[in-house]
PDB file of N, CA and C in Angstrom:
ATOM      1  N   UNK A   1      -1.648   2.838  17.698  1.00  0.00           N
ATOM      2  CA  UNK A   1      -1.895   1.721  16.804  1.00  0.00           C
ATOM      3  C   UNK A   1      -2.259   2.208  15.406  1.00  0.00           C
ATOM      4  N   UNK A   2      -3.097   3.079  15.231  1.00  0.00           N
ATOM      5  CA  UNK A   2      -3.746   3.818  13.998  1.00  0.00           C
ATOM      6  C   UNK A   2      -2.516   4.864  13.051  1.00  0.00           C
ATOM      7  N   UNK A   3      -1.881   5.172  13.957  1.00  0.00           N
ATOM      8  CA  UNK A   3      -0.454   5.796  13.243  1.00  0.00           C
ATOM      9  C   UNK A   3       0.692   4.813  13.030  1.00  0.00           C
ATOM     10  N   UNK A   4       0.843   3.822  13.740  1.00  0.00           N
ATOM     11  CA  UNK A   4       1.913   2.826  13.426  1.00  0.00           C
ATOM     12  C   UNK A   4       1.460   2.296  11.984  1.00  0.00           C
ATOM     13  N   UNK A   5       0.113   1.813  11.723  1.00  0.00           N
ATOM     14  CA  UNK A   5      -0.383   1.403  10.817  1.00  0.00           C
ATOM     15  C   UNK A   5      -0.608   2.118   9.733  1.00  0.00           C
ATOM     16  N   UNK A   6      -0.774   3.716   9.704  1.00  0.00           N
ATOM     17  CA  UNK A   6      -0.623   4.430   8.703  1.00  0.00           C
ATOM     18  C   UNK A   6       0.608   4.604   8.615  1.00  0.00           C
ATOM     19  N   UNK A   7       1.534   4.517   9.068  1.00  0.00           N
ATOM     20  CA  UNK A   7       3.075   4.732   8.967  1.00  0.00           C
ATOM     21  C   UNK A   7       3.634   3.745   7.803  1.00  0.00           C
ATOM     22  N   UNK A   8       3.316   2.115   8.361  1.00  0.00           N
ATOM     23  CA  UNK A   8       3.432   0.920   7.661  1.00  0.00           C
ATOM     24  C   UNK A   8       2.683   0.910   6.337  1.00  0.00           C
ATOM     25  N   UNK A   9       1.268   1.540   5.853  1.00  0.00           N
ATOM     26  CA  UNK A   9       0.654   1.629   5.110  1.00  0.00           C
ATOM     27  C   UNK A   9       1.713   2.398   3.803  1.00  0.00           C
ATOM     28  N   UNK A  10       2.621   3.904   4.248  1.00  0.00           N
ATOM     29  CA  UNK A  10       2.751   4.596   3.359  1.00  0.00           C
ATOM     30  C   UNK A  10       4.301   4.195   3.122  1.00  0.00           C
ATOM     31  N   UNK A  11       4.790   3.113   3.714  1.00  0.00           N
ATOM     32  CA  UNK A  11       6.036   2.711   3.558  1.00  0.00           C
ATOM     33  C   UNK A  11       5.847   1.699   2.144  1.00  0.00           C
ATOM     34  N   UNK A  12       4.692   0.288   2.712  1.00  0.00           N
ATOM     35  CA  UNK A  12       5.063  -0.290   1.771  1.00  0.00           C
ATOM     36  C   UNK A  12       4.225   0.442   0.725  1.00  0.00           C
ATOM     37  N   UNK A  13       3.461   1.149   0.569  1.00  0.00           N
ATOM     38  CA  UNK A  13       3.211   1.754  -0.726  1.00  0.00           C
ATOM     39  C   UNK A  13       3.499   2.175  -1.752  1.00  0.00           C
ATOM     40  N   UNK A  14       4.989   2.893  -0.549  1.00  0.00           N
ATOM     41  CA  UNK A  14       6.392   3.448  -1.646  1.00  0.00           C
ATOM     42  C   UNK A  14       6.983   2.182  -1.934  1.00  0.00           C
ATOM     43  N   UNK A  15       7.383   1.318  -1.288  1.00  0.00           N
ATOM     44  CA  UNK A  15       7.903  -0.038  -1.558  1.00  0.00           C
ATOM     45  C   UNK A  15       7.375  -0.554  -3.052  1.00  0.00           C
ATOM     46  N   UNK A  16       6.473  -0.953  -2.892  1.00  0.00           N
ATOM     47  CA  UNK A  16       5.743  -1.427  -3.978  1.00  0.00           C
ATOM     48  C   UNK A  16       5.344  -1.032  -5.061  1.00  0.00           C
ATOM     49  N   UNK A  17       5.786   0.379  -5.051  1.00  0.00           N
ATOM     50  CA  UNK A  17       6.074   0.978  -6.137  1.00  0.00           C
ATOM     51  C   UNK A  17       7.491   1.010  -7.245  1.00  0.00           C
ATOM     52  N   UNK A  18       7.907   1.096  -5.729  1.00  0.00           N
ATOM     53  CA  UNK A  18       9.721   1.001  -6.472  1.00  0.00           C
ATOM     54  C   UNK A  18       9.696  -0.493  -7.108  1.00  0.00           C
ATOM     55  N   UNK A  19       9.099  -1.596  -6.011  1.00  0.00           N
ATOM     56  CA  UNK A  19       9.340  -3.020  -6.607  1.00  0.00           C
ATOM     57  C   UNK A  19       8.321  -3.215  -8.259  1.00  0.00           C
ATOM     58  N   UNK A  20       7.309  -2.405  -8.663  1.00  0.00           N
ATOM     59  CA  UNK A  20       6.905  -2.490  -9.561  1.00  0.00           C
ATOM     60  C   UNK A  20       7.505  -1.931 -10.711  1.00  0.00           C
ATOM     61  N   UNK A  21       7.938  -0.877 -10.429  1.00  0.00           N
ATOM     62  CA  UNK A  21       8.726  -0.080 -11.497  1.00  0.00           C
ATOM     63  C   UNK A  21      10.042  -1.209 -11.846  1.00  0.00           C
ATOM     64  N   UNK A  22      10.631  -1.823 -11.293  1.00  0.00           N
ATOM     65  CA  UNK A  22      11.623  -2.226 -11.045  1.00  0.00           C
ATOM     66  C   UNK A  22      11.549  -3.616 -12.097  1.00  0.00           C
ATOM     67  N   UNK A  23      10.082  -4.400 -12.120  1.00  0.00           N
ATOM     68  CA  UNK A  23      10.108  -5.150 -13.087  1.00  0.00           C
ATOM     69  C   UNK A  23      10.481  -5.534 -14.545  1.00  0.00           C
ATOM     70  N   UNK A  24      10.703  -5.805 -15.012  1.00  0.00           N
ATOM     71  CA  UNK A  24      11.284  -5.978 -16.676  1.00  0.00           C
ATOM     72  C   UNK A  24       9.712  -5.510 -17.740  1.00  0.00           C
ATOM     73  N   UNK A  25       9.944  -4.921 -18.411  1.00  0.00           N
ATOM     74  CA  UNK A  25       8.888  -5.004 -19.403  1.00  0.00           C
ATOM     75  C   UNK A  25       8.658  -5.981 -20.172  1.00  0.00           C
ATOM     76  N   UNK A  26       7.150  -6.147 -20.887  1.00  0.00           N
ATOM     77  CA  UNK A  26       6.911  -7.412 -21.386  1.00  0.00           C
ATOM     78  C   UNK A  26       6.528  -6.896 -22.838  1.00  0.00           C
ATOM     79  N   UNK A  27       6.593  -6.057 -23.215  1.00  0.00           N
ATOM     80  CA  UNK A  27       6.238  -5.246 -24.859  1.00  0.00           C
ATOM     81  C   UNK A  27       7.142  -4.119 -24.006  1.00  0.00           C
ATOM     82  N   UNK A  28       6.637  -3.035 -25.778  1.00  0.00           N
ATOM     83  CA  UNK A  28       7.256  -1.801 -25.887  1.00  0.00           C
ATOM     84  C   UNK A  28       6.171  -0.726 -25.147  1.00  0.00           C
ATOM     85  N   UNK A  29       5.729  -1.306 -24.358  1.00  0.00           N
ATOM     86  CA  UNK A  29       4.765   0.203 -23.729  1.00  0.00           C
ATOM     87  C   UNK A  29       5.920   1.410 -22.582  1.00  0.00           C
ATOM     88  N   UNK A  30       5.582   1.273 -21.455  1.00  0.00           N
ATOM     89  CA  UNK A  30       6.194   2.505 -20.699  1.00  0.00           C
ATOM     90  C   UNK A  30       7.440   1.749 -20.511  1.00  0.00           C
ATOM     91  N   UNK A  31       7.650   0.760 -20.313  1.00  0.00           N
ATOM     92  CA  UNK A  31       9.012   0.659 -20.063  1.00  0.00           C
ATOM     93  C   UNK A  31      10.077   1.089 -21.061  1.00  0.00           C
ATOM     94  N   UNK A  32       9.673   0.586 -22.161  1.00  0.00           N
ATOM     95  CA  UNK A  32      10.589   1.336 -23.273  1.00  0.00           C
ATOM     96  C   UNK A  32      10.732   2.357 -23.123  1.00  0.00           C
ATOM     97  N   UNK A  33      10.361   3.291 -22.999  1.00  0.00           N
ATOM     98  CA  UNK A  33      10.071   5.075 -23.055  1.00  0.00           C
ATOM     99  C   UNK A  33      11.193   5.096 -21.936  1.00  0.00           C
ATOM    100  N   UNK A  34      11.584   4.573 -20.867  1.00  0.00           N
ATOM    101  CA  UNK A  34      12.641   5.033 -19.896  1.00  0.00           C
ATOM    102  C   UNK A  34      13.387   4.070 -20.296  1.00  0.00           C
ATOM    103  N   UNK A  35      13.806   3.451 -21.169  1.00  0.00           N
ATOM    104  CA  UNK A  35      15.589   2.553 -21.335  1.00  0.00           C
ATOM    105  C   UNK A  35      15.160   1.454 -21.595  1.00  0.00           C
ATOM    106  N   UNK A  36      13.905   0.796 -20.950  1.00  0.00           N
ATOM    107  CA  UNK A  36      13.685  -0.749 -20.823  1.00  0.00           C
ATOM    108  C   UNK A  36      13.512  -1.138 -22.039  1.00  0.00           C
ATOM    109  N   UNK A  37      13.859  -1.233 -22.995  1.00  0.00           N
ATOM    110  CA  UNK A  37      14.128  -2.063 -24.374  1.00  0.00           C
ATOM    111  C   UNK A  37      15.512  -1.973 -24.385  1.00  0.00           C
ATOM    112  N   UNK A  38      16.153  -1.050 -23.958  1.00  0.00           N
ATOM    113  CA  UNK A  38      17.989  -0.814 -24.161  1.00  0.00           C
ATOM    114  C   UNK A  38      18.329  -2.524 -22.963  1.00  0.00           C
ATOM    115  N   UNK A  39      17.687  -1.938 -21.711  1.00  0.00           N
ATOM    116  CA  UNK A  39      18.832  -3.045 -20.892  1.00  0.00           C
ATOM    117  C   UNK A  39      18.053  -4.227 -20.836  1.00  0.00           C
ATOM    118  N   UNK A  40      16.836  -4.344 -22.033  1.00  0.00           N
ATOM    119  CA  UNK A  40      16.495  -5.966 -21.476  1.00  0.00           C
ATOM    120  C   UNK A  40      17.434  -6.923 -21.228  1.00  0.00           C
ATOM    121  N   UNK A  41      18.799  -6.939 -22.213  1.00  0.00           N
ATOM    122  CA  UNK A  41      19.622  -7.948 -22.588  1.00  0.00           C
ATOM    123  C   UNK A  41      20.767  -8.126 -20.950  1.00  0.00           C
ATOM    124  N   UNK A  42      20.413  -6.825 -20.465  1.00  0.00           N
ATOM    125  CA  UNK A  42      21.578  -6.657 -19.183  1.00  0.00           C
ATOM    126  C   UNK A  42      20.720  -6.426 -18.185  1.00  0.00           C
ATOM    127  N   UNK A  43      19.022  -7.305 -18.233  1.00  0.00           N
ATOM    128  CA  UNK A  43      18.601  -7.351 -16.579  1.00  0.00           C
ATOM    129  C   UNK A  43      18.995  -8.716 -16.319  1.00  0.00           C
ATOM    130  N   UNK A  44      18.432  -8.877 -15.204  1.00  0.00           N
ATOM    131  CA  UNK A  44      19.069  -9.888 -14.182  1.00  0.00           C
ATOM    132  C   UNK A  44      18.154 -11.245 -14.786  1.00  0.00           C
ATOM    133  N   UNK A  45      18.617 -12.353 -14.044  1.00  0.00           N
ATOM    134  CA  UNK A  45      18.292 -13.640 -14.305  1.00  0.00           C
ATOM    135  C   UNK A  45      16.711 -13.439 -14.244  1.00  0.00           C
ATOM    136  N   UNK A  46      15.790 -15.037 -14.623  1.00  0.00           N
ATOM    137  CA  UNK A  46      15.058 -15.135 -14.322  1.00  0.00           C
ATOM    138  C   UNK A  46      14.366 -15.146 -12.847  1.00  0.00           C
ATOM    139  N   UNK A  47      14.933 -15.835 -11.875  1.00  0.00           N
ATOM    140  CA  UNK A  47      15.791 -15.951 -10.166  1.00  0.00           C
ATOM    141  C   UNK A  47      15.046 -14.539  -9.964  1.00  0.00           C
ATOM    142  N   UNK A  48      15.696 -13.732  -9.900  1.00  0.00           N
ATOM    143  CA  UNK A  48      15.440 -12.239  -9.737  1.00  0.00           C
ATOM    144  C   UNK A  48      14.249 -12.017 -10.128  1.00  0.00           C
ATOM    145  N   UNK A  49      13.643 -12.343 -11.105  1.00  0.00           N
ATOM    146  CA  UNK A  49      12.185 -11.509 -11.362  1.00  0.00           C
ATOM    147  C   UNK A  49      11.276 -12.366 -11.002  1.00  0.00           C
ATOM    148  N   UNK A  50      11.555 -13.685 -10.539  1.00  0.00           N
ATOM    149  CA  UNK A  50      10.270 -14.622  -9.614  1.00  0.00           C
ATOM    150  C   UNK A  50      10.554 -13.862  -8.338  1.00  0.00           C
ATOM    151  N   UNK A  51      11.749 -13.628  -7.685  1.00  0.00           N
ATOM    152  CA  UNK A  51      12.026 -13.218  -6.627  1.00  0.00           C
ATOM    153  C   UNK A  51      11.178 -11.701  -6.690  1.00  0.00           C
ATOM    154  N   UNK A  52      11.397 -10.882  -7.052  1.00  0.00           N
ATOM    155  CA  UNK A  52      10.622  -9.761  -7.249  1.00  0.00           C
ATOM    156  C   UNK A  52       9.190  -9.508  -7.443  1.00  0.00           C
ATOM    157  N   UNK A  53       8.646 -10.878  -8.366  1.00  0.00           N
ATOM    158  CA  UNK A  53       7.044 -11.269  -8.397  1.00  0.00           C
ATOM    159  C   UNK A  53       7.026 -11.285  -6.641  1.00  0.00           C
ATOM    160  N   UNK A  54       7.525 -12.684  -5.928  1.00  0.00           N
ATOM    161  CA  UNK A  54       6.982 -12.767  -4.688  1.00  0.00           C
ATOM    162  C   UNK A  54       7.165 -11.472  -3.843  1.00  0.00           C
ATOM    163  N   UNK A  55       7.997 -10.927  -3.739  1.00  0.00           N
ATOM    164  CA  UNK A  55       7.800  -9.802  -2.330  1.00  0.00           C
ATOM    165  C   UNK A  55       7.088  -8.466  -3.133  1.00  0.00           C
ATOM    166  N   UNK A  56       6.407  -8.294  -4.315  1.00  0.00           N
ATOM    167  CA  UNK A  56       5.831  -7.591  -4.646  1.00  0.00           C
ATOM    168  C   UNK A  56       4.098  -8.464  -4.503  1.00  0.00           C
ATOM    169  N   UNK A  57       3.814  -9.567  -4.496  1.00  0.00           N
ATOM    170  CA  UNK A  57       2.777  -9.781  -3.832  1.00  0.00           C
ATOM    171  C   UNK A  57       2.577  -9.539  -2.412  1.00  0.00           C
ATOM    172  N   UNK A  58       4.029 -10.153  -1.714  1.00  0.00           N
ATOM    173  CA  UNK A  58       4.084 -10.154  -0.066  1.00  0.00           C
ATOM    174  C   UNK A  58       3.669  -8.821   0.151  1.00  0.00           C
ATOM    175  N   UNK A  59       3.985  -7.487  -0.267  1.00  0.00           N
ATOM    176  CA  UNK A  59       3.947  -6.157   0.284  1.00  0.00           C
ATOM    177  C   UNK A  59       2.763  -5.804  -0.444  1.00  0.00           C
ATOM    178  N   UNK A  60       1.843  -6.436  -1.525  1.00  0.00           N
ATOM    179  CA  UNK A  60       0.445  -6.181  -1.734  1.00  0.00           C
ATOM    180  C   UNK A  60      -0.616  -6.631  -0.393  1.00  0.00           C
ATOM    181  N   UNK A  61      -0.131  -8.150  -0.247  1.00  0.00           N
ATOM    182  CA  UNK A  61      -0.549  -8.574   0.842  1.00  0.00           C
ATOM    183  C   UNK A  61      -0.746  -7.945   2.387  1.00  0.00           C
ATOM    184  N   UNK A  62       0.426  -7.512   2.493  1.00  0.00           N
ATOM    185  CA  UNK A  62       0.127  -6.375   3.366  1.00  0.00           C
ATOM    186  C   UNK A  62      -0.059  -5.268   3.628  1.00  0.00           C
ATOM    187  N   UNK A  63       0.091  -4.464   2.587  1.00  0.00           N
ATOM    188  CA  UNK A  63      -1.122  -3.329   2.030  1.00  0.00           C
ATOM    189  C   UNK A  63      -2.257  -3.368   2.196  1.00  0.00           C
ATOM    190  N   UNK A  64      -3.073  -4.644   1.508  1.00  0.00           N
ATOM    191  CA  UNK A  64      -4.212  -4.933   1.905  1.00  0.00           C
ATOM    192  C   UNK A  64      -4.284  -4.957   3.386  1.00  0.00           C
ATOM    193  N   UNK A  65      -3.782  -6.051   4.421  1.00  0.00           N
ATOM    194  CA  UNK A  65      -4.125  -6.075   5.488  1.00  0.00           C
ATOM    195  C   UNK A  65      -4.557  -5.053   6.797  1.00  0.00           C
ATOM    196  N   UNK A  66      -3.465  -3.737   5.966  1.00  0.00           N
ATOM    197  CA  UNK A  66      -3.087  -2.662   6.995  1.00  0.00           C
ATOM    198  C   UNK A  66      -4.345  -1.972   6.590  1.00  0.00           C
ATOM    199  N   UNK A  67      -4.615  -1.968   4.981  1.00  0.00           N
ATOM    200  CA  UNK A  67      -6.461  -0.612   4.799  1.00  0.00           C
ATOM    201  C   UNK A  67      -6.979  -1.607   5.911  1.00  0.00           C
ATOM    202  N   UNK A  68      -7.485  -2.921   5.383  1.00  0.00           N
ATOM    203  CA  UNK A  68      -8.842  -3.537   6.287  1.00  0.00           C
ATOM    204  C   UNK A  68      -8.940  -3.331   7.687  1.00  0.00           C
ATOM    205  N   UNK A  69      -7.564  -4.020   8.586  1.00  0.00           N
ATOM    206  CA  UNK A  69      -6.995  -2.961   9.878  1.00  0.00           C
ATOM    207  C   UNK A  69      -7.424  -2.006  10.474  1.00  0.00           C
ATOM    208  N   UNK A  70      -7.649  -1.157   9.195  1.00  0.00           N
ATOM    209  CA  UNK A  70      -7.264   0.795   9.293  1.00  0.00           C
ATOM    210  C   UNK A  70      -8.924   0.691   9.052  1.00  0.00           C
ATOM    211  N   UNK A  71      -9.446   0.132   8.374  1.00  0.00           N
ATOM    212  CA  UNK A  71     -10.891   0.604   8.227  1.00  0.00           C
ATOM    213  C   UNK A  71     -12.061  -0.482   9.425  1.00  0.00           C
ATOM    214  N   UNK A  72     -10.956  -1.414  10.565  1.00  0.00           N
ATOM    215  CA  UNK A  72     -12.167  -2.039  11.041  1.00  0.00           C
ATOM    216  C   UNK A  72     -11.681  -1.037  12.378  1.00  0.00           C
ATOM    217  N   UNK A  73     -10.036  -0.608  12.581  1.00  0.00           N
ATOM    218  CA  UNK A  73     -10.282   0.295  14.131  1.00  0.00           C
ATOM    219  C   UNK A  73     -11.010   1.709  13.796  1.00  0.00           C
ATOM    220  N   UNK A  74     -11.154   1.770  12.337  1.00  0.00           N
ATOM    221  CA  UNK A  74     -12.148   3.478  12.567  1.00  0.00           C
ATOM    222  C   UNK A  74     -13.284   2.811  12.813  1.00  0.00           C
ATOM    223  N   UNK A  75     -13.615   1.940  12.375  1.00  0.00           N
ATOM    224  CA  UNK A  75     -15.117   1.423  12.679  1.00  0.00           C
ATOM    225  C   UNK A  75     -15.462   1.399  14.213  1.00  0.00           C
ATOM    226  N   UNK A  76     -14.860   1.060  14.715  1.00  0.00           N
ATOM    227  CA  UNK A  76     -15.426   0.344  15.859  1.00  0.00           C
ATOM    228  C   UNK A  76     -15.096   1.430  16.948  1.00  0.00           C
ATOM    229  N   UNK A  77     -13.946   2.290  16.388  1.00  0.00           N
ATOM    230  CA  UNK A  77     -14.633   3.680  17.603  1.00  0.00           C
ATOM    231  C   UNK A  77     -14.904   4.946  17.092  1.00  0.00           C
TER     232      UNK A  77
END
């Protein structure tokens, strides 16, 4: 159970990384520095970046769930 859950832990971690990086920039900070001022004009619809807001909460959401999880089965043995 404790390895399935650290397994799931370091998946969506990477997940949610990629899905963050993946967002559009909103100024000229880091995104600019890798292209993101070049392709603002050629990212995707709006559609796409609500879509990307939600499963980048969904996989926060369960990030969270899996530490608390992970920190009530060390607890308890």
């Amino acid at each position: 159970m404790v390895l399935t859950l650290q397994i799931v832990l370091v998946v969506i971690a990477v997940l949610m990384t990629v899905f963050i990086l993946l967002h559009k920039g909103k100024g000229g900070g880091l995104s600019s520095l890798f292209g993101g001022g070049v392709q603002s004009n050629l990212s995707g619809s709006t559609v796409v970046e609500k879509n990307l807001s939600r499963y980048t909460v969904v996989m926060a959401l369960i990030w969270v769930v899996c530490i608390v999880s992970l920190n009530l089965i060390t607890a308890l043995t």
